[in-house]
C-alpha atoms as a PDB file:
ATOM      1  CA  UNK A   1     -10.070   5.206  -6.953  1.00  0.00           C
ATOM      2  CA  UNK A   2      -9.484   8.232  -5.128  1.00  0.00           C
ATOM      3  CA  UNK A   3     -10.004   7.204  -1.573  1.00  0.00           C
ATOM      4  CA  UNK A   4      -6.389   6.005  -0.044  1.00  0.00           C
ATOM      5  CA  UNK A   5      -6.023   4.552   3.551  1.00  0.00           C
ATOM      6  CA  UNK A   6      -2.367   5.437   4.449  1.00  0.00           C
ATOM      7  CA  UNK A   7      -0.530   3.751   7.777  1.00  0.00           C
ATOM      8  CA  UNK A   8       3.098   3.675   9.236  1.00  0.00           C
ATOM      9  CA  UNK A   9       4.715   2.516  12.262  1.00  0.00           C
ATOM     10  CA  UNK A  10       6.734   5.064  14.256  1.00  0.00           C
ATOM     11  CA  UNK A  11      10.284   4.506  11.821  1.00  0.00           C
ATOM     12  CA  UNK A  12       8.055   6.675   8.838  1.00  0.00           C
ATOM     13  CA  UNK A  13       5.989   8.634  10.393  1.00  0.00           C
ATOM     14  CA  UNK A  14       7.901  12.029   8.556  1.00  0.00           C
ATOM     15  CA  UNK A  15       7.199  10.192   4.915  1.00  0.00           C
ATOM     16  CA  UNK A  16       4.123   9.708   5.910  1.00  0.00           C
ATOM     17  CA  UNK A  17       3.047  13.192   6.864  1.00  0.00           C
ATOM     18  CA  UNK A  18       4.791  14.493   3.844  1.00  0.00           C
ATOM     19  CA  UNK A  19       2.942  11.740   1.464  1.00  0.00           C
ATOM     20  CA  UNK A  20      -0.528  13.022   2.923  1.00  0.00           C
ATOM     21  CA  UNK A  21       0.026  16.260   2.215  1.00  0.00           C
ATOM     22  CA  UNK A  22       1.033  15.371  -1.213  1.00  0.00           C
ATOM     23  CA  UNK A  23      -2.226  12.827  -1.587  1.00  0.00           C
ATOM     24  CA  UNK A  24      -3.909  15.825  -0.601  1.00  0.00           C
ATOM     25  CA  UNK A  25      -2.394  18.226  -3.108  1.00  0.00           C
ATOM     26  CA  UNK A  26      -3.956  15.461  -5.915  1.00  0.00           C
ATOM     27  CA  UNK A  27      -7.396  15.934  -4.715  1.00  0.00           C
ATOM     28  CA  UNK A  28      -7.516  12.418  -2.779  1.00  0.00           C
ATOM     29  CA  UNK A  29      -9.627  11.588   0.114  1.00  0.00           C
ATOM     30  CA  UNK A  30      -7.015  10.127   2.402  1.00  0.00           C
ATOM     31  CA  UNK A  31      -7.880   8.040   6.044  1.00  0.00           C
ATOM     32  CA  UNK A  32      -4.865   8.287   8.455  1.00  0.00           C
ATOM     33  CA  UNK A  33      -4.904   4.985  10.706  1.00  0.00           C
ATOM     34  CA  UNK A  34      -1.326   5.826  12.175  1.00  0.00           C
ATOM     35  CA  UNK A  35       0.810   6.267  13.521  1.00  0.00           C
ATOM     36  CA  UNK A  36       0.726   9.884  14.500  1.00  0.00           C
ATOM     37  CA  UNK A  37       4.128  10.100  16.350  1.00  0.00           C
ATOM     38  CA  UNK A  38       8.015   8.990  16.336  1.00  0.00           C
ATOM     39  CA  UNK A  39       7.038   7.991  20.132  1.00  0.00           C
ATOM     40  CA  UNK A  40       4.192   5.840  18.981  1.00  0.00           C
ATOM     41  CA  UNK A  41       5.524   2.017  19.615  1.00  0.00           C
ATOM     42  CA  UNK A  42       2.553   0.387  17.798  1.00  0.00           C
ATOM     43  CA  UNK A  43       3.925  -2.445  15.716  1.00  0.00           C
ATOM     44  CA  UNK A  44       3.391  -2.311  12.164  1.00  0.00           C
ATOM     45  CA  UNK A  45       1.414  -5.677  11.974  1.00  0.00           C
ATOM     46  CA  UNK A  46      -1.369  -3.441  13.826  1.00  0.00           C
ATOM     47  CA  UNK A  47      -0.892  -0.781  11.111  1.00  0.00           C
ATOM     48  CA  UNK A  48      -0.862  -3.244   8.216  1.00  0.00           C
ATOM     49  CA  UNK A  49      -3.986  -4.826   9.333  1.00  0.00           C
ATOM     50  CA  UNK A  50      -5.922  -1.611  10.652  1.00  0.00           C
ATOM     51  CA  UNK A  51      -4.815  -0.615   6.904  1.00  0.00           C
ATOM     52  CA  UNK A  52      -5.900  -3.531   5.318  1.00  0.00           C
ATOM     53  CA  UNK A  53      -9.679  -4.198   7.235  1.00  0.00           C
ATOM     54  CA  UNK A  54     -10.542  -0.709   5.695  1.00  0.00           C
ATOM     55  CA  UNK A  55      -9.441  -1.537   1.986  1.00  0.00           C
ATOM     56  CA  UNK A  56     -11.477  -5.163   3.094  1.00  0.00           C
ATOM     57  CA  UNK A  57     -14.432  -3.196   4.358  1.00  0.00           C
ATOM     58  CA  UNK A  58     -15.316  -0.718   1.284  1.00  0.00           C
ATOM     59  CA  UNK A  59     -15.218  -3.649  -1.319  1.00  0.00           C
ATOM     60  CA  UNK A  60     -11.727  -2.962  -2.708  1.00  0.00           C
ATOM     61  CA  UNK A  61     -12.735   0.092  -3.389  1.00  0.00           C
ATOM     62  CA  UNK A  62      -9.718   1.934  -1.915  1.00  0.00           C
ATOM     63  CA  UNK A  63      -5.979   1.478  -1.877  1.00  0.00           C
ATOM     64  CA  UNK A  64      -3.347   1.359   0.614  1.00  0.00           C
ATOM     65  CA  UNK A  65       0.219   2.754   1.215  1.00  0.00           C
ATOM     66  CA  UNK A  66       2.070   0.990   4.318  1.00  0.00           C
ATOM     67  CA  UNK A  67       5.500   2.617   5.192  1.00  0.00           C
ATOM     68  CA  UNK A  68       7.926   1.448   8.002  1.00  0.00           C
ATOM     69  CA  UNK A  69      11.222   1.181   8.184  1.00  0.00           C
ATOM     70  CA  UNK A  70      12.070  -0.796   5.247  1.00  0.00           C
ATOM     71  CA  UNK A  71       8.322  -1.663   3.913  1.00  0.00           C
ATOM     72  CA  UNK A  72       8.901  -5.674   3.698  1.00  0.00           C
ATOM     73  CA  UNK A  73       7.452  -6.196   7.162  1.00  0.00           C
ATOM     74  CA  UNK A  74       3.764  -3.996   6.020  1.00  0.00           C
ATOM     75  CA  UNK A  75       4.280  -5.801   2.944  1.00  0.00           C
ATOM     76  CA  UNK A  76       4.505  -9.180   4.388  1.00  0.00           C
ATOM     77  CA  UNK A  77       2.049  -8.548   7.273  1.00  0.00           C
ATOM     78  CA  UNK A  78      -0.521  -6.817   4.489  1.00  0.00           C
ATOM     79  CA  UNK A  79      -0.194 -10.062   2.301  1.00  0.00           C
ATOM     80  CA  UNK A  80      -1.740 -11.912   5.110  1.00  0.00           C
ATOM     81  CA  UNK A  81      -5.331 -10.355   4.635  1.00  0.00           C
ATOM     82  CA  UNK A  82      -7.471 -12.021   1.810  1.00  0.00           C
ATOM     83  CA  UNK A  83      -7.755  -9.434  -1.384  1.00  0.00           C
ATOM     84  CA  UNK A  84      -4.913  -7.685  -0.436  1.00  0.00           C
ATOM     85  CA  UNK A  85      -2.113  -8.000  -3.298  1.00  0.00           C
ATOM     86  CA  UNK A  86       0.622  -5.662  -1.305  1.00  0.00           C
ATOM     87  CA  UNK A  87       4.231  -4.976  -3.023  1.00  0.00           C
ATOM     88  CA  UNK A  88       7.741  -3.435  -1.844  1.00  0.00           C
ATOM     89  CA  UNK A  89       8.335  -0.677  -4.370  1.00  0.00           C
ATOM     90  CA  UNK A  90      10.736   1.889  -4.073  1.00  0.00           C
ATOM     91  CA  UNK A  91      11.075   2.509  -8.200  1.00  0.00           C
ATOM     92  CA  UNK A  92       8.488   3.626 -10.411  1.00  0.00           C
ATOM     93  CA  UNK A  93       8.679   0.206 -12.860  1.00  0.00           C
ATOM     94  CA  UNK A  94       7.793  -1.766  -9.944  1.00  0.00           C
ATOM     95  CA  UNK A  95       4.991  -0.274  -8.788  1.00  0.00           C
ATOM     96  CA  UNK A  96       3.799   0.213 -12.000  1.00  0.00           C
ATOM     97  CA  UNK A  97       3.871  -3.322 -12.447  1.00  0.00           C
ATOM     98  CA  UNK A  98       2.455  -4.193  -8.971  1.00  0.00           C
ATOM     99  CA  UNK A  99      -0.813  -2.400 -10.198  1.00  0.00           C
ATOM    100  CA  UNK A 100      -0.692  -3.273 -14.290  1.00  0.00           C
ATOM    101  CA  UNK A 101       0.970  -6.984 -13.450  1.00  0.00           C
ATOM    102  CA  UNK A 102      -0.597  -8.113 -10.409  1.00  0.00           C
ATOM    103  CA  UNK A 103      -3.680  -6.624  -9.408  1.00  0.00           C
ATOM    104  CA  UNK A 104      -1.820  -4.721  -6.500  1.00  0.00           C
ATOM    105  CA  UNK A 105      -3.730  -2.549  -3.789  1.00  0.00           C
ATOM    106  CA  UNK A 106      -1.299  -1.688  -1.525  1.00  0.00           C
ATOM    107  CA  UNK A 107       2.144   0.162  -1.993  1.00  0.00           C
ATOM    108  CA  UNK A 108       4.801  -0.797   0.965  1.00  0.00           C
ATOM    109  CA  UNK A 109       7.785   1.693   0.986  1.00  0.00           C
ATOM    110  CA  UNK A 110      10.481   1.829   3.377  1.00  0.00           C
ATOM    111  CA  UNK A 111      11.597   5.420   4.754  1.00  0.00           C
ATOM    112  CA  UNK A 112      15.224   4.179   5.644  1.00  0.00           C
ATOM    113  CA  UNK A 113      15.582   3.144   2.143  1.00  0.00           C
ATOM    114  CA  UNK A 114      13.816   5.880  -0.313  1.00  0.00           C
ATOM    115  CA  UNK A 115      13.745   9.623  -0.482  1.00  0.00           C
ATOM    116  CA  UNK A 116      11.010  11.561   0.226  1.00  0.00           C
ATOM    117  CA  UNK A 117      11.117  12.814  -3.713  1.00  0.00           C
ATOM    118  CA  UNK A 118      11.024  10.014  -5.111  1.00  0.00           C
ATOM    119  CA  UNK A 119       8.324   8.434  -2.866  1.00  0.00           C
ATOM    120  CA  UNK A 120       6.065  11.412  -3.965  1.00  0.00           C
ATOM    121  CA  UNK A 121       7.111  10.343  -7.760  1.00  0.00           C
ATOM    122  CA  UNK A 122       6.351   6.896  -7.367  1.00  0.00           C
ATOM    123  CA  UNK A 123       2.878   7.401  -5.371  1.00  0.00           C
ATOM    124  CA  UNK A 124       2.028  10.177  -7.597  1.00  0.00           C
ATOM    125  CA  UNK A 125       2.342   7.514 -10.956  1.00  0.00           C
ATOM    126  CA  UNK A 126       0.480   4.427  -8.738  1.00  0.00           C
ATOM    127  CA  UNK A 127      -3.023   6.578  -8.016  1.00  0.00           C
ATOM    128  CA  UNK A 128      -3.193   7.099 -12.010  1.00  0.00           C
ATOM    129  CA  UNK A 129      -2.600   3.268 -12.490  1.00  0.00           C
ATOM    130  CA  UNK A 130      -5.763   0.861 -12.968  1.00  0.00           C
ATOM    131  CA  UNK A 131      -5.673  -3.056 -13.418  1.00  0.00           C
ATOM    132  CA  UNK A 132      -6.881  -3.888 -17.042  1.00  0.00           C
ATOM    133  CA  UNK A 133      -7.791  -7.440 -18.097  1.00  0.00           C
ATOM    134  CA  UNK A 134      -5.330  -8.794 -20.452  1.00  0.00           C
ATOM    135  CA  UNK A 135      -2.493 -11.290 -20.401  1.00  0.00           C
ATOM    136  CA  UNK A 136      -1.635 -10.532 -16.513  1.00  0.00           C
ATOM    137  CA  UNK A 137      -5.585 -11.907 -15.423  1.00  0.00           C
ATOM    138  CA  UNK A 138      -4.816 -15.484 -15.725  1.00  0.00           C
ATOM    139  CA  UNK A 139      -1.573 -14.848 -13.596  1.00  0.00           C
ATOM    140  CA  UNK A 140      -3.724 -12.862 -10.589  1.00  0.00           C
ATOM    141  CA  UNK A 141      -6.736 -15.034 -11.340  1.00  0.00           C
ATOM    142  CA  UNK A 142      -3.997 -18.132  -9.935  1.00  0.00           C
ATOM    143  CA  UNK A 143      -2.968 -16.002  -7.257  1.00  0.00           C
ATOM    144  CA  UNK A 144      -6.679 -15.311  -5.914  1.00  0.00           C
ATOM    145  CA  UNK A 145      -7.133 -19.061  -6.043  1.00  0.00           C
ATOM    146  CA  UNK A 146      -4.329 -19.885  -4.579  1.00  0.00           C
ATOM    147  CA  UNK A 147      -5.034 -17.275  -1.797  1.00  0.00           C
ATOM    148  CA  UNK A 148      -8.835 -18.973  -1.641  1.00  0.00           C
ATOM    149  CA  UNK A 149      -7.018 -22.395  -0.518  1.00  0.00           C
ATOM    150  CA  UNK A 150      -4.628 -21.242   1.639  1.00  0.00           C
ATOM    151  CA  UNK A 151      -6.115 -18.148   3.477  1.00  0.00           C
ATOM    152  CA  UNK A 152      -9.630 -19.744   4.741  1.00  0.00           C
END
């Protein structure tokens, strides 16, 4: 994975910037869908699904990072697109886990809530992270079909 698809709504649009340039600094191939300014009033269910179509449309093959205000609206908004395993994390263990535990492709952060440090920290351990099959699959495997039922 080295291809990231990054989005915000107009609340993170400084975290973002400085999270691109950090992406950037790691050698990763990085596709802006938004917002550009603090003026911008697109609402991040437009982000979260711009963000998501493009992680949809290259197979999985990429990952996401949503930020907003608080990251539980991209989160919740991401969750509605089929494939897409999206997680709050604003600590290292739980986006560790979101990847290693759950199969997760997109990492929601809120830039009222974390530091710009520590977002760098956290995103800089998730790229490294890769879901391995072990005693999590059965777990995501139940959460795929689950998903297959209900998201149609």
């Amino acid at each position: 994975m080295n291809t990231i698809v990054i989005g915000c709504d107009n609340a993170a649009v400084s975290i973002k910037n400085i999270l691109i340039e950090f992406l950037q600094s790691k050698r990763m191939v990085i596709e802006d869908v938004g917002c550009d300014t603090a003026d911008d009033l697109v609402n991040y269910p437009t982000i979260a699904q711009r963000v998501c179509e493009r992680i949809i449309e290259s197979g999985y093959s990429k990952r996401g990072i949503l930020l907003c205000g608080t990251g539980i609206g991209m989160a919740i908004s991401a969750n509605k697109f089929k494939g897409i395993r999206a997680a709050v994390c604003h600590d290292s263990y739980s986006a560790e886990r979101s990847v290693l535990s759950n199969n997760g492709n997109v990492l929601c952060m809120g830039a009222r809530v974390i530091g710009h440090e520590l977002a760098k920290k956290i995103v800089g351990e998730w790229i490294t992270l890769e879901f391995k099959d072990g005693s999590s699959t059965p777990k995501v495997k139940e959460i795929v079909d689950i998903e297959k039922k209900n998201l149609k």
